[in-house]
Protein backbone atom coordinates (compact mmCIF):
# COMPACT_ATOMS: atom_id res chain seq x y z
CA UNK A 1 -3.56 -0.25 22.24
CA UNK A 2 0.20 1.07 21.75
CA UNK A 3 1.33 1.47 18.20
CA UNK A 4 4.95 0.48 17.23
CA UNK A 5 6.75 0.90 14.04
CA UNK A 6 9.28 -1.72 12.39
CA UNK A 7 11.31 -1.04 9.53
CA UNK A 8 11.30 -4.52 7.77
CA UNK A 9 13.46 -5.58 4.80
CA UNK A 10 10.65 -6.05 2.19
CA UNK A 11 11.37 -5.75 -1.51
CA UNK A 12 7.68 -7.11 -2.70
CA UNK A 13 4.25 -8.51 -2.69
CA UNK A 14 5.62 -11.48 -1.38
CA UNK A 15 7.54 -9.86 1.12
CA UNK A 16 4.78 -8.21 2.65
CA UNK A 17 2.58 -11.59 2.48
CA UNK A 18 5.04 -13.10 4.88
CA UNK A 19 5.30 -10.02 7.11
CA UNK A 20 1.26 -10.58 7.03
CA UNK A 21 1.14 -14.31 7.66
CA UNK A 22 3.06 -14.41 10.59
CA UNK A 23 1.47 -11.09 12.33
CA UNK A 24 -1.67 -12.82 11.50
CA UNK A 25 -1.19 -16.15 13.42
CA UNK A 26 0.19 -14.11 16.57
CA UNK A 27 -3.30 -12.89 16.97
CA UNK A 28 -4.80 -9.74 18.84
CA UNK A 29 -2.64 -7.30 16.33
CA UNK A 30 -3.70 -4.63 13.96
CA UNK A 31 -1.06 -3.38 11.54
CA UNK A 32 -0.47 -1.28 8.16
CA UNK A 33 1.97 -2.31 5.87
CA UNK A 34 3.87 -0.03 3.79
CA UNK A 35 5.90 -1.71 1.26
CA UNK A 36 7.40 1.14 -0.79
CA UNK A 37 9.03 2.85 2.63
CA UNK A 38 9.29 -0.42 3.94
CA UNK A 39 7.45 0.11 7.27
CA UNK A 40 4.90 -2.03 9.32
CA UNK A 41 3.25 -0.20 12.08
CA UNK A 42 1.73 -2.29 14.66
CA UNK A 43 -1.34 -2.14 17.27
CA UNK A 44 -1.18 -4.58 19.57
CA UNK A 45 -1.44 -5.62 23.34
CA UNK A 46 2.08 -7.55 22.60
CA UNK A 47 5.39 -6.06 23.83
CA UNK A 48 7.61 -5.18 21.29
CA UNK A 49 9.99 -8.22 22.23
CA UNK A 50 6.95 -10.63 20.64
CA UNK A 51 6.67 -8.30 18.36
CA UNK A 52 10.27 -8.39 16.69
CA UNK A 53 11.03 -12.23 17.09
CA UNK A 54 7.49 -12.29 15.16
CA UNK A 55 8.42 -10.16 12.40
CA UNK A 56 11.98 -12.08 12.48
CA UNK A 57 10.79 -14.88 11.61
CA UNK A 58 10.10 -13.84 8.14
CA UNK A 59 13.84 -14.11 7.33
CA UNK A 60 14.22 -10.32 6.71
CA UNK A 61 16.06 -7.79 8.59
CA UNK A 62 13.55 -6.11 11.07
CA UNK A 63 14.39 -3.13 13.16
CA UNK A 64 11.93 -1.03 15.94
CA UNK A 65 11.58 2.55 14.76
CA UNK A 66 10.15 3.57 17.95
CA UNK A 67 5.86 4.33 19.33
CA UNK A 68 4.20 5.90 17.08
């Protein structure tokens, strides 16, 4: 599966929960959050369209760092 890397907007715990819970009910997605650079690197099936208007709907500013 391709891996992709967002930079997401995530200040804490809770942050990260939320970029969690909604990766989590996509489904078929593997990912590693790092909260302190504020990076979540995705493997998943899902284009990176899905992928983004996923992650947007956290509320935080998301932006695709590229494959990784």
């Amino acid at each position: 599966m391709p891996k992709h890397e967002f930079f997401v907007d995530m200040t804490c715990e809770g942050c990260s929960n939320a970029v969690a819970r909604v990766l989590n009910k996509l489904g078929g997605v593997e990912f590693e959050i790092d909260l302190p650079n504020k990076k979540v690197c995705i493997d998943s099936e899902h284009n990176v369209d899905t992928l983004l208007e996923t992650l947007k709907k956290t509320g935080k500013t998301v932006t695709y760092i590229g494959p990784k």
